[in-house]
Protein backbone atom coordinates (compact mmCIF):
# COMPACT_ATOMS: atom_id res chain seq x y z
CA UNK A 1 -35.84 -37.93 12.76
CA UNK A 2 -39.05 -36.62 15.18
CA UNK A 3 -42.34 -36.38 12.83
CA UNK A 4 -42.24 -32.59 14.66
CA UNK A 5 -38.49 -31.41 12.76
CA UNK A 6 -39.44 -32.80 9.35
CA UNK A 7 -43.06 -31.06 9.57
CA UNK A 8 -41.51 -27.97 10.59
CA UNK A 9 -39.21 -28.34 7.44
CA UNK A 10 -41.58 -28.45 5.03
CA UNK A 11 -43.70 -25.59 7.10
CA UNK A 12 -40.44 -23.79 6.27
CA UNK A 13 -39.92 -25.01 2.27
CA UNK A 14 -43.89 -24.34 1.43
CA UNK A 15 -44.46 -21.04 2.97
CA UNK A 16 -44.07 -18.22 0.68
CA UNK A 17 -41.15 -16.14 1.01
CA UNK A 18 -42.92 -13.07 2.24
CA UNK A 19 -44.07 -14.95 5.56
CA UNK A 20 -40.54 -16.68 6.14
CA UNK A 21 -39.09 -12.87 6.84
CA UNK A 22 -41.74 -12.56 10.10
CA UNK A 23 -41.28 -16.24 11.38
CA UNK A 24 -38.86 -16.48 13.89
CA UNK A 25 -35.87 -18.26 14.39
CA UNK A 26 -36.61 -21.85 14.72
CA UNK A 27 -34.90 -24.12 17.25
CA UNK A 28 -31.84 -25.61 16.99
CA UNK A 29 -32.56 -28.66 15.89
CA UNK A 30 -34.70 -27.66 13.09
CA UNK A 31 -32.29 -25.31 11.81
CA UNK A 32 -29.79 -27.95 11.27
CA UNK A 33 -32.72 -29.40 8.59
CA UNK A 34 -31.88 -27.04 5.25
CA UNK A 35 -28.40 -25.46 4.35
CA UNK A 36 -30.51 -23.74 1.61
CA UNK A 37 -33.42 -22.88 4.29
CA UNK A 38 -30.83 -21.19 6.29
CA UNK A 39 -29.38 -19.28 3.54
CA UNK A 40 -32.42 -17.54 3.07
CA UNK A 41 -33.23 -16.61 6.77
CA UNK A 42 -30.05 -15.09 7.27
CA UNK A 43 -30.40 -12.75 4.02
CA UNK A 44 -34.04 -11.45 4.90
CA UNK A 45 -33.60 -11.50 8.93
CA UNK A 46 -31.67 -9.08 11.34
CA UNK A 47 -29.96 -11.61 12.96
CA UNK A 48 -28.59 -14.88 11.83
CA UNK A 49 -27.90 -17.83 14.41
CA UNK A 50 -25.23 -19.67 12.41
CA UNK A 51 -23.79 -20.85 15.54
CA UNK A 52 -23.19 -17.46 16.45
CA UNK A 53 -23.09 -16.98 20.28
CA UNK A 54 -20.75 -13.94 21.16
CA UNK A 55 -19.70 -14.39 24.97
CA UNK A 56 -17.95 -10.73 25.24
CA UNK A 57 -17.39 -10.86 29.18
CA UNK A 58 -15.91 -13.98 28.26
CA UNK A 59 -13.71 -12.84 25.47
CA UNK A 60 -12.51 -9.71 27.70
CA UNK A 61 -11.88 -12.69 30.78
CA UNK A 62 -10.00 -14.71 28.42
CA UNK A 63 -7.71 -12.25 27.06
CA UNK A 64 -6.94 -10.53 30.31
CA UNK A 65 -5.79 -14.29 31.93
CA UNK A 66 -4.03 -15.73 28.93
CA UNK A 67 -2.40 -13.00 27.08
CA UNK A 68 0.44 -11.20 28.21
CA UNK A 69 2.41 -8.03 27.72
CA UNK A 70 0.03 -6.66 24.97
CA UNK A 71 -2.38 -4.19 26.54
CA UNK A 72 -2.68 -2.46 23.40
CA UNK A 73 -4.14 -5.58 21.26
CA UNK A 74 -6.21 -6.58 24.24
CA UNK A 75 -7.81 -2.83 24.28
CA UNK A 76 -8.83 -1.97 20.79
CA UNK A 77 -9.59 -6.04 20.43
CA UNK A 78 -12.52 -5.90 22.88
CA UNK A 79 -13.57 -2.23 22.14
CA UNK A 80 -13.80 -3.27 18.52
CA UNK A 81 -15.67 -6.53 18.72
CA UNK A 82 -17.92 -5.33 21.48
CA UNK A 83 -19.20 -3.03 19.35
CA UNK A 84 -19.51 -4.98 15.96
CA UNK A 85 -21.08 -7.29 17.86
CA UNK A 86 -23.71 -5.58 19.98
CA UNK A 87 -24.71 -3.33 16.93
CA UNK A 88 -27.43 -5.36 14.94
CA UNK A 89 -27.11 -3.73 11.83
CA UNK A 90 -23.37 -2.62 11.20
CA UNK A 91 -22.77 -0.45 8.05
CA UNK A 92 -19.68 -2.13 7.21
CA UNK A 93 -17.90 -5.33 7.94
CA UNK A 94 -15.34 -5.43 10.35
CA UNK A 95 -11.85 -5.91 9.61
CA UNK A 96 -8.65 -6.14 11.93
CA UNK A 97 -5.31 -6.37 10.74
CA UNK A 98 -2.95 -7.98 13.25
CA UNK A 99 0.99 -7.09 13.16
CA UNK A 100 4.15 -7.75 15.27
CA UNK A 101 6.93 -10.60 15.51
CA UNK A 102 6.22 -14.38 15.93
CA UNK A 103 5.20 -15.45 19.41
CA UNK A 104 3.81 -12.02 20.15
CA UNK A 105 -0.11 -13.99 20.06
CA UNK A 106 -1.69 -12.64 17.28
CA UNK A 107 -3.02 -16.39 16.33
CA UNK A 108 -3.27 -17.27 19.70
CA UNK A 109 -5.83 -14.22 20.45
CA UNK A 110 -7.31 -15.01 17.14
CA UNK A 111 -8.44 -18.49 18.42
CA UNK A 112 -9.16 -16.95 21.57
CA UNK A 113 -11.95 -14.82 20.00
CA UNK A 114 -13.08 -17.91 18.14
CA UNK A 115 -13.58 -19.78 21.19
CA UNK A 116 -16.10 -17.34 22.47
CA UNK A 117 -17.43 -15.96 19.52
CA UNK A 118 -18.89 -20.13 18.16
CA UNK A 119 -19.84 -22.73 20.03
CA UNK A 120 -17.03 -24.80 17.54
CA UNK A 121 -14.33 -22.17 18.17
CA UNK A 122 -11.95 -21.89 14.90
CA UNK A 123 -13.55 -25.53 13.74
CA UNK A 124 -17.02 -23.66 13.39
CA UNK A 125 -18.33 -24.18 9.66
CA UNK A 126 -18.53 -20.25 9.97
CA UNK A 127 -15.20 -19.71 10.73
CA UNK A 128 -12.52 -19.79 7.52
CA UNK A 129 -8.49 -19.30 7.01
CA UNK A 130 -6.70 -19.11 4.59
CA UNK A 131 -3.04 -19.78 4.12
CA UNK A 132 -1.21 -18.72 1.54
CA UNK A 133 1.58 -21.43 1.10
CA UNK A 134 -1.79 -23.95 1.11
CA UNK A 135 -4.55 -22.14 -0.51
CA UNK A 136 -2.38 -20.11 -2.89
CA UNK A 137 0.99 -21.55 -3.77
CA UNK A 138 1.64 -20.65 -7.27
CA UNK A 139 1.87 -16.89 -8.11
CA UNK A 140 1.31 -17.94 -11.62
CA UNK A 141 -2.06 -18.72 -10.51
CA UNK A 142 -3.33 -15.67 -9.31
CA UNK A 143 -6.21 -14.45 -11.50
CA UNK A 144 -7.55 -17.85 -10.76
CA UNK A 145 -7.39 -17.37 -6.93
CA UNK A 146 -8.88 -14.05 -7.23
CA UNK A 147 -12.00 -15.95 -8.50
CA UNK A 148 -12.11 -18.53 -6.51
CA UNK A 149 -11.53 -16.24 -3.64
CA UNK A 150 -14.44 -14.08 -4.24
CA UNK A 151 -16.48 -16.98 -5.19
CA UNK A 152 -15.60 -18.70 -1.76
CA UNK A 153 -16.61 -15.61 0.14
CA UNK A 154 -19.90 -15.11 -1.41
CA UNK A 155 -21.15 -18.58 -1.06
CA UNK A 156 -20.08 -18.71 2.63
CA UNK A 157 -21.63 -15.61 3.69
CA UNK A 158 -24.67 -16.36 1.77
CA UNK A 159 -25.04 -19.13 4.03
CA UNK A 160 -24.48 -17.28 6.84
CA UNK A 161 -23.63 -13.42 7.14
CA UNK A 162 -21.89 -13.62 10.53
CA UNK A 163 -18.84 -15.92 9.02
CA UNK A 164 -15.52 -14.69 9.98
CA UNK A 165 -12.47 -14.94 7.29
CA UNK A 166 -9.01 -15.42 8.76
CA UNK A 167 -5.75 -14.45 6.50
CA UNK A 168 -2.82 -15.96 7.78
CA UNK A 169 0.63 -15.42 6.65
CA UNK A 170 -0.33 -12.07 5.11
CA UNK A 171 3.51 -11.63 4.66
CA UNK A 172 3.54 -14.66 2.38
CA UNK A 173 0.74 -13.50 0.47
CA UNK A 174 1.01 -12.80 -3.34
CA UNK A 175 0.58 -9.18 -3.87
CA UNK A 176 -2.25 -8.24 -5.49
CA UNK A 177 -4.32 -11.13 -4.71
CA UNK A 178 -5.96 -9.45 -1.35
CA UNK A 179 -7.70 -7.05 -3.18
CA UNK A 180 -10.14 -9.45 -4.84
CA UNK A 181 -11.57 -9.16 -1.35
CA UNK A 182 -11.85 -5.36 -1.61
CA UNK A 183 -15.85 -5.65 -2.76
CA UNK A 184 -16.58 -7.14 0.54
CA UNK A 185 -14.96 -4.99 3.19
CA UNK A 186 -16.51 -1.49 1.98
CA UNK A 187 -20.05 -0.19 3.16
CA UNK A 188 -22.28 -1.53 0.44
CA UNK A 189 -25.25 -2.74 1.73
CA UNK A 190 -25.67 -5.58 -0.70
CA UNK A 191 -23.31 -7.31 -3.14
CA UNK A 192 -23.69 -9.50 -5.82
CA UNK A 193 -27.29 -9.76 -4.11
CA UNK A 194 -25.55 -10.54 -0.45
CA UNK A 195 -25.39 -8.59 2.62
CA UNK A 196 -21.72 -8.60 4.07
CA UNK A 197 -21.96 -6.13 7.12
CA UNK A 198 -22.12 -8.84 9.43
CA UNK A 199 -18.98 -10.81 8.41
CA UNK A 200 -15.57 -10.23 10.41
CA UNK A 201 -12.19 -10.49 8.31
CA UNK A 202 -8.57 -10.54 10.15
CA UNK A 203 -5.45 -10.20 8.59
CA UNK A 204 -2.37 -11.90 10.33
CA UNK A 205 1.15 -11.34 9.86
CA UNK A 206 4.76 -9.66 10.84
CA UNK A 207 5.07 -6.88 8.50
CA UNK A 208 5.80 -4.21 10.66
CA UNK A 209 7.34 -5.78 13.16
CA UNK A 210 10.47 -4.31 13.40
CA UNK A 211 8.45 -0.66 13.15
CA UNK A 212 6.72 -1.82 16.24
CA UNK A 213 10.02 -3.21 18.53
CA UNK A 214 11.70 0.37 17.86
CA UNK A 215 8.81 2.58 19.03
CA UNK A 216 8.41 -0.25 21.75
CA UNK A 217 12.46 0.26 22.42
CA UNK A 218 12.47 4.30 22.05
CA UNK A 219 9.96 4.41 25.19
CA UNK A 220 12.48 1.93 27.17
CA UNK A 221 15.24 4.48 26.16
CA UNK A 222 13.30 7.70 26.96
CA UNK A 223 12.49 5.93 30.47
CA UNK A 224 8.57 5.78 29.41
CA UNK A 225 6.44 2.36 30.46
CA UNK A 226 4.96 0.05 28.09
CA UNK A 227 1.94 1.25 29.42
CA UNK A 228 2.42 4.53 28.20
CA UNK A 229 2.28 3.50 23.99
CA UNK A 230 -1.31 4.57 22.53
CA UNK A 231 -2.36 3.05 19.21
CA UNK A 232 -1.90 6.15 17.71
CA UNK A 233 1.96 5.91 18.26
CA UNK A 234 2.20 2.77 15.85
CA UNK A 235 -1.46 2.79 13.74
CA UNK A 236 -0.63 4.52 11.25
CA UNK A 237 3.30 3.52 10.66
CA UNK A 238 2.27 -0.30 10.75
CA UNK A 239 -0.50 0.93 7.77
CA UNK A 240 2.46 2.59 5.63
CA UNK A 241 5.30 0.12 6.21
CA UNK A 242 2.83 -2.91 5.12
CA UNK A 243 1.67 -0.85 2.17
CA UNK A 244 5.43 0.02 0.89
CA UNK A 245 6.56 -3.39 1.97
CA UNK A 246 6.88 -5.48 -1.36
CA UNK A 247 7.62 -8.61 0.79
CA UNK A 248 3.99 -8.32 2.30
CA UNK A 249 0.45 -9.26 0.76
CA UNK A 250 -0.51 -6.03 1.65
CA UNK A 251 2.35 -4.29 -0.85
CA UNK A 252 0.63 -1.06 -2.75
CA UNK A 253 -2.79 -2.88 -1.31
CA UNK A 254 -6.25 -0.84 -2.51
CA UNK A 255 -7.70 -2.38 0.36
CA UNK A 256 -5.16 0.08 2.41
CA UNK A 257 -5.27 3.03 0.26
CA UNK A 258 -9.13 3.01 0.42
CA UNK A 259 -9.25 2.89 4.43
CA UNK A 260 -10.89 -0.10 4.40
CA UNK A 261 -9.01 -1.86 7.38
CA UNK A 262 -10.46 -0.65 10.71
CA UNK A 263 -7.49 -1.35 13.43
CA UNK A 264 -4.38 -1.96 11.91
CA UNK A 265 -3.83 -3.75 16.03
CA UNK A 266 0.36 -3.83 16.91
CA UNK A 267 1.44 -6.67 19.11
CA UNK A 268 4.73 -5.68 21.28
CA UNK A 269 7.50 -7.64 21.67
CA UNK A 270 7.36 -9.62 25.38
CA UNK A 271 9.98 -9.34 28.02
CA UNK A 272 11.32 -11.81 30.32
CA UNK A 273 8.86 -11.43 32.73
CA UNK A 274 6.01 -11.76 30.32
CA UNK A 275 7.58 -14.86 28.85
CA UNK A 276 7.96 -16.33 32.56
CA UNK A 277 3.84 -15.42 32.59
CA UNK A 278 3.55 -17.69 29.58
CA UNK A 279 5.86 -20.95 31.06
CA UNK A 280 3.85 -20.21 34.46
CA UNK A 281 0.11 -21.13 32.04
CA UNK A 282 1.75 -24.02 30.01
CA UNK A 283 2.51 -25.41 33.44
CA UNK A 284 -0.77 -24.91 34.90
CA UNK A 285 -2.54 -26.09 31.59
CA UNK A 286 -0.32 -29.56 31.60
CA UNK A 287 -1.34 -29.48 35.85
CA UNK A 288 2.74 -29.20 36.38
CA UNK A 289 3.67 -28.12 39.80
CA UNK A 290 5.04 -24.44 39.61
CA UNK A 291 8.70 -24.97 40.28
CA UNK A 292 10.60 -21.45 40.12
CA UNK A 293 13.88 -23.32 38.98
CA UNK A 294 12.19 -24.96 35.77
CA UNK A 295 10.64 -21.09 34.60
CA UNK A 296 13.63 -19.91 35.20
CA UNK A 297 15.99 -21.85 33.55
CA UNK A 298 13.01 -22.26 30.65
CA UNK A 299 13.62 -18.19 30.32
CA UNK A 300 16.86 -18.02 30.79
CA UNK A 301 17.88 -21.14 27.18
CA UNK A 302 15.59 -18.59 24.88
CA UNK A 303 17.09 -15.31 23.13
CA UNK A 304 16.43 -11.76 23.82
CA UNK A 305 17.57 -8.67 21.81
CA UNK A 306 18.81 -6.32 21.99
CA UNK A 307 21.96 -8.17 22.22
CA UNK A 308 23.69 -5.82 24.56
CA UNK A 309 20.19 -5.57 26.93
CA UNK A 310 18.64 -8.50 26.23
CA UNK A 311 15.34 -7.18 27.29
CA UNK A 312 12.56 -8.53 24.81
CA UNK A 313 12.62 -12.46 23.23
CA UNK A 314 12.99 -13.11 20.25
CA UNK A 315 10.54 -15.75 19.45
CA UNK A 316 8.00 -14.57 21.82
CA UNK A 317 6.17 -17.08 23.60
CA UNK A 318 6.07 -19.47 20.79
CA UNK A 319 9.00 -21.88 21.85
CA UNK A 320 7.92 -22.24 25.65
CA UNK A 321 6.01 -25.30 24.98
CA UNK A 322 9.36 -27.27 23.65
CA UNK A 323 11.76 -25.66 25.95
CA UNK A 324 9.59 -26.57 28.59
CA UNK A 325 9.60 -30.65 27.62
CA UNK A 326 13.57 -29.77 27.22
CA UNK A 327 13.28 -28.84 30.70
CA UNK A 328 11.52 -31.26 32.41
């Protein structure tokens, strides 16, 4: 290690804590030197590197070229984490709650945002999910989860205050267990001697689902676009049907009662030609020619309900990439 790094580290262990809040942010290699060192910058400073480098025009590029058929997500998406983002001292954490049928994207946009949020994407240090069926199999267990959940979520965001905290599966989630998280999602400026306003939380899962497919099928019927469905024709369904839905983790949820999540964000089913849109970018991403007869007949082996219109699939986009090596 350069004589330089390891006298800047002990600069940075000897000074006294009142002249550590006025130094800035050292480089990058430096800051790699101390977890603890680290820890302590990002409690007393503004802004907190932590591999942190939000690319927004990026994020709104990416979602615009890669996601299809859900204008709605991609809208309140970048309004939201434009603003979270650009706003130095946020009074409250952010939270998103994704919702819609499998295939629709919601993980898919999650990594997305990952990709341009860290320089690691979703294997940043900073960035954490959970999964129910892995981190919390045994409903037996929950009072112990609910510690080691809070305990988890202090410790990482006293190391850094911009993590992000990823809940996949919500629908597999024991109920109850979410709101240990309920301390850190509020507007409290400091908790259990930690500032959480920076951190990001989002909630995946397909409560609501069905909720969203009818409002998305009532404008089909009523001979309205897509287009045309604002999030305040599904926000506030999605919110109630999680909340009375005792298969979801969200099921009579304080965390929901309270207001707590910002954007309850609805994914809409996708419809043939939005599913052709996804075979066309798994073609171009393996560097596959663009042969009309293989999208088509990709399309044309999935499912699509209603069964007498057949105009939205059933899986989404999330079988393309087998029924494409099926095809080929």
């Amino acid at each position: 290690m350069a004589t330089g790094a390891w006298g800047l580290r002990l600069l940075y262990l000897w000074l006294p804590l009142t002249l550590i809040i006025i130094i800035p942010a050292p480089a990058a290699a430096a800051w790699e030197l101390s977890r603890p060192l680290r820890a302590v910058y990002c409690q007393l400073s503004h802004s907190c590197p932590c591999a942190f480098q939000p690319r927004l025009d990026d994020v709104e590029l990416d979602l615009y070229r890669h996601v299809f058929g859900q204008h709605l997500a991609r809208e309140v998406i970048i309004s939201a984490i434009r603003r979270f983002t650009e706003d130095s001292t946020p009074m409250k954490p952010l939270v998103l709650s994704f919702h819609g049928w499998s295939g629709t994207g919601k993980s898919y946009v999650t990594s997305l945002l990952m990709r341009n949020l860290y320089r690691e994407g979703m294997k940043s240090s900073y960035v954490h999910q959970f999964i129910p069926t892995l981190h919390f199999p045994h409903a037996c267990q929950i009072h112990t989860y609910k510690e080691q959940l809070k305990t988890w979520i202090s410790g990482n965001l006293s190391d850094c205050s911009r993590s992000v905290f990823i809940f996949d599966e919500m629908d597999k989630m024991h109920p109850g267990l979410i709101d240990a998280i309920k301390p850190f999602l509020g507007d409290t400026h400091v908790m259990f001697g930690t500032d959480y306003r920076k951190a990001m939380f989002i909630f995946i899962g397909n409560a609501g689902g069905e909720l969203i497919n009818q409002v998305v099928l009532d404008f089909w019927k009523n001979g309205k676009d897509r287009e045309e469905i604002q999030l305040e024709d599904l926000e506030s369904n999605i919110s109630r049907a999680v909340f009375n839905n005792r298969n979801s983790g969200f099921w009579n949820a304080d965390i929901i009662n309270e207001k707590l999540v910002d954007y309850f964000v609805p994914f809409l089913p996708l419809k043939r030609n939005h599913v052709k849109e996804c075979v066309r970018s798994e073609m171009l991403s393996r560097e596959i020619k663009l042969q009309a007869e293989i999208i088509t007949d990709v399309v044309n082996s999935m499912n699509f309900f209603p069964e007498d219109k057949k105009l939205f699939s059933q899986t989404g986009c999330k079988t393309v990439s087998a029924r494409l090596d099926f095809s080929l």
